[in-house]
Protein backbone atom coordinates (compact mmCIF):
# COMPACT_ATOMS: atom_id res chain seq x y z
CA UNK A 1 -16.00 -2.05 -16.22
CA UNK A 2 -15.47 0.54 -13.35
CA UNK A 3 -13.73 -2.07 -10.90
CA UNK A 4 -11.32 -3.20 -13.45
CA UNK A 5 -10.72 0.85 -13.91
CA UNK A 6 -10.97 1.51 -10.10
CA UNK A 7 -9.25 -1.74 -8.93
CA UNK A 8 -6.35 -1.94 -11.28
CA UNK A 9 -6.01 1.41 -12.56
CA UNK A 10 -6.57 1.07 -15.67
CA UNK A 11 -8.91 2.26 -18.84
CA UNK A 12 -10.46 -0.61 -20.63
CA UNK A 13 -9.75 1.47 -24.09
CA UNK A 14 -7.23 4.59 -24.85
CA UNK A 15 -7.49 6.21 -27.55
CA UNK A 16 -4.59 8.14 -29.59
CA UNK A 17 -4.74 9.88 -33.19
CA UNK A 18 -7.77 7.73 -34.13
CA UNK A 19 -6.38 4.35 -32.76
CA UNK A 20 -7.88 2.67 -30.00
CA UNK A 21 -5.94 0.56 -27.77
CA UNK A 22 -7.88 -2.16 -25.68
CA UNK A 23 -6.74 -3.35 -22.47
CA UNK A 24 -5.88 -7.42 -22.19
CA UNK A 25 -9.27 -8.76 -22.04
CA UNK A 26 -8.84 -12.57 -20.70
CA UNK A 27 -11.50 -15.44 -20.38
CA UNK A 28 -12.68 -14.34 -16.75
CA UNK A 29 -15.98 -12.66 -16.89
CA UNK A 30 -16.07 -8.94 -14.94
CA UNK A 31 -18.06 -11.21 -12.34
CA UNK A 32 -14.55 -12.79 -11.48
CA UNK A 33 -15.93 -16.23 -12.64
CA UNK A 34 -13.37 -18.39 -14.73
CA UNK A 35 -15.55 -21.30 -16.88
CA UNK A 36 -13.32 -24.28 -17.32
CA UNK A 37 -14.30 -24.54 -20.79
CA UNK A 38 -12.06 -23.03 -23.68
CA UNK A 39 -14.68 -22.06 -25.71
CA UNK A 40 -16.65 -20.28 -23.07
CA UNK A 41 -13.23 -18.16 -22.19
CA UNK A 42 -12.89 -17.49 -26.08
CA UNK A 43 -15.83 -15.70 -26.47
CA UNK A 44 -16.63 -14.07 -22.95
CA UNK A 45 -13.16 -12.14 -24.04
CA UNK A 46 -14.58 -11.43 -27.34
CA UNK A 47 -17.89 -10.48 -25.49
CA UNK A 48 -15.77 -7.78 -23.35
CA UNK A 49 -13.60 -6.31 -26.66
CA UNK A 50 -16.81 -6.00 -28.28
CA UNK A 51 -18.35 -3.98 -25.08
CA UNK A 52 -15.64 -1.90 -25.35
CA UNK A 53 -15.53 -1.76 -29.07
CA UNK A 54 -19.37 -0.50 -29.06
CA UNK A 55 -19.31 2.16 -26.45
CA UNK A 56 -16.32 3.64 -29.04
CA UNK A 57 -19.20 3.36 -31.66
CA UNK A 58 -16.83 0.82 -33.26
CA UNK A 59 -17.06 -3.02 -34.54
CA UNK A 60 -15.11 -5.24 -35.74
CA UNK A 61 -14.06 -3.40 -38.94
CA UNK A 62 -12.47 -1.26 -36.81
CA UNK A 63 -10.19 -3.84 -35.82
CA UNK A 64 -6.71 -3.49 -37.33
CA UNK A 65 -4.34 -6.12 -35.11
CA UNK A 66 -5.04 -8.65 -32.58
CA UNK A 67 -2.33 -10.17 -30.24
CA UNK A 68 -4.14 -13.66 -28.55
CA UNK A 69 -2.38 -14.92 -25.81
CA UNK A 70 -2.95 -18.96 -24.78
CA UNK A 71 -2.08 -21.13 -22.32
CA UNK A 72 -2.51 -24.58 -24.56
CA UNK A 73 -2.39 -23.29 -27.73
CA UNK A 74 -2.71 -26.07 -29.89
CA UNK A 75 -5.69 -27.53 -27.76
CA UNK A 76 -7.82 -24.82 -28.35
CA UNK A 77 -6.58 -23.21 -31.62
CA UNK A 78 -9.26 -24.75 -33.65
CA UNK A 79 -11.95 -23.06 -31.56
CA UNK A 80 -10.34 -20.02 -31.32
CA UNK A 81 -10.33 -19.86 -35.12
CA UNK A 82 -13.85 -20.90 -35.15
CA UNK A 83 -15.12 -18.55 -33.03
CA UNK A 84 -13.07 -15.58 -34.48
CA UNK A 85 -14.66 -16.54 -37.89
CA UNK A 86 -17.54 -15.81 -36.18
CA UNK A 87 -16.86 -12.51 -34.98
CA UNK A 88 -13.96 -10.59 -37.47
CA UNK A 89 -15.53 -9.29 -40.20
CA UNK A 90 -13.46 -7.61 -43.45
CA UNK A 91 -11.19 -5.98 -43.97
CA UNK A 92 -9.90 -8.59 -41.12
CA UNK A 93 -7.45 -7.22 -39.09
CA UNK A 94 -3.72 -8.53 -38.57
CA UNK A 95 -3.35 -11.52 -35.86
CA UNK A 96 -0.67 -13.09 -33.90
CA UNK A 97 -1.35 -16.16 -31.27
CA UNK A 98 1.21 -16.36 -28.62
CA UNK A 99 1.69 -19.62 -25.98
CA UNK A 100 2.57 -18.65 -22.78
CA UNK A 101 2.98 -19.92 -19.41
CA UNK A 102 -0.13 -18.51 -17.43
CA UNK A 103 -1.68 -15.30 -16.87
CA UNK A 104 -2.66 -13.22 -13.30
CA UNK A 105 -6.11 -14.47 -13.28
CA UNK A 106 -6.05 -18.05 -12.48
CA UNK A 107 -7.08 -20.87 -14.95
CA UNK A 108 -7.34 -18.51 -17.27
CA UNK A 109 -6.41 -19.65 -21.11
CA UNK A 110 -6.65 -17.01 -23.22
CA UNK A 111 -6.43 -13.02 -23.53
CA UNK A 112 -6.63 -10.88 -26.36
CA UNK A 113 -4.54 -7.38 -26.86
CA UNK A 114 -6.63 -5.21 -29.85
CA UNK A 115 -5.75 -2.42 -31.45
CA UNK A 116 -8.95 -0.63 -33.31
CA UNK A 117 -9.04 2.21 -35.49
CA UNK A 118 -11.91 5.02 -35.97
């Protein structure tokens, strides 16, 4: 993730009295590419949380609030959940699932803000 750290000047995690605070990971892989498939967005942003999650020695326990941000919520909300069954595990943290208009990366339709905890 050293281009998204040189390029946009920013950390991919920062961490402060034990929390960790994860950049906006979207559904564009770190090779630029944008699939036009929802579920294929869904989890290459889980894949990147998780990258960043793991080099903190963390999982998804660690997890204590998720903000998801979607453009067309409601056509892809079942496969969010599905897919985030798939990856939470207990205690499962807080969530909140925004619609909004669009995001900087084109044709993107979802990111996800976490906050972790060691």
């Amino acid at each position: 993730m050293t281009g998204l750290y040189q390029s946009w000047k920013m950390a991919p995690g920062s961490e402060a009295d034990g929390f960790v605070f994860l950049t906006g990971f979207n559904g564009a892989g770190l090779d630029g590419v944008t699939s036009p498939d929802a579920a294929t967005q869904i989890i290459t942003a889980f894949d990147q949380v998780f990258s960043v999650l793991k080099e903190g020695a963390m999982d998804g326990s660690h997890v204590v609030e998720v903000t998801s941000y979607h453009v067309g919520l409601k056509d892809h909300l079942e496969t969010f959940k599905t897919i985030w069954a798939e990856r939470m595990s207990e205690p499962y943290p807080a969530w909140t699932a925004i619609e909004v208009a669009g995001f900087a990366s084109e044709d993107v339709v979802v990111e996800l803000r976490v906050v972790a905890h060691r």
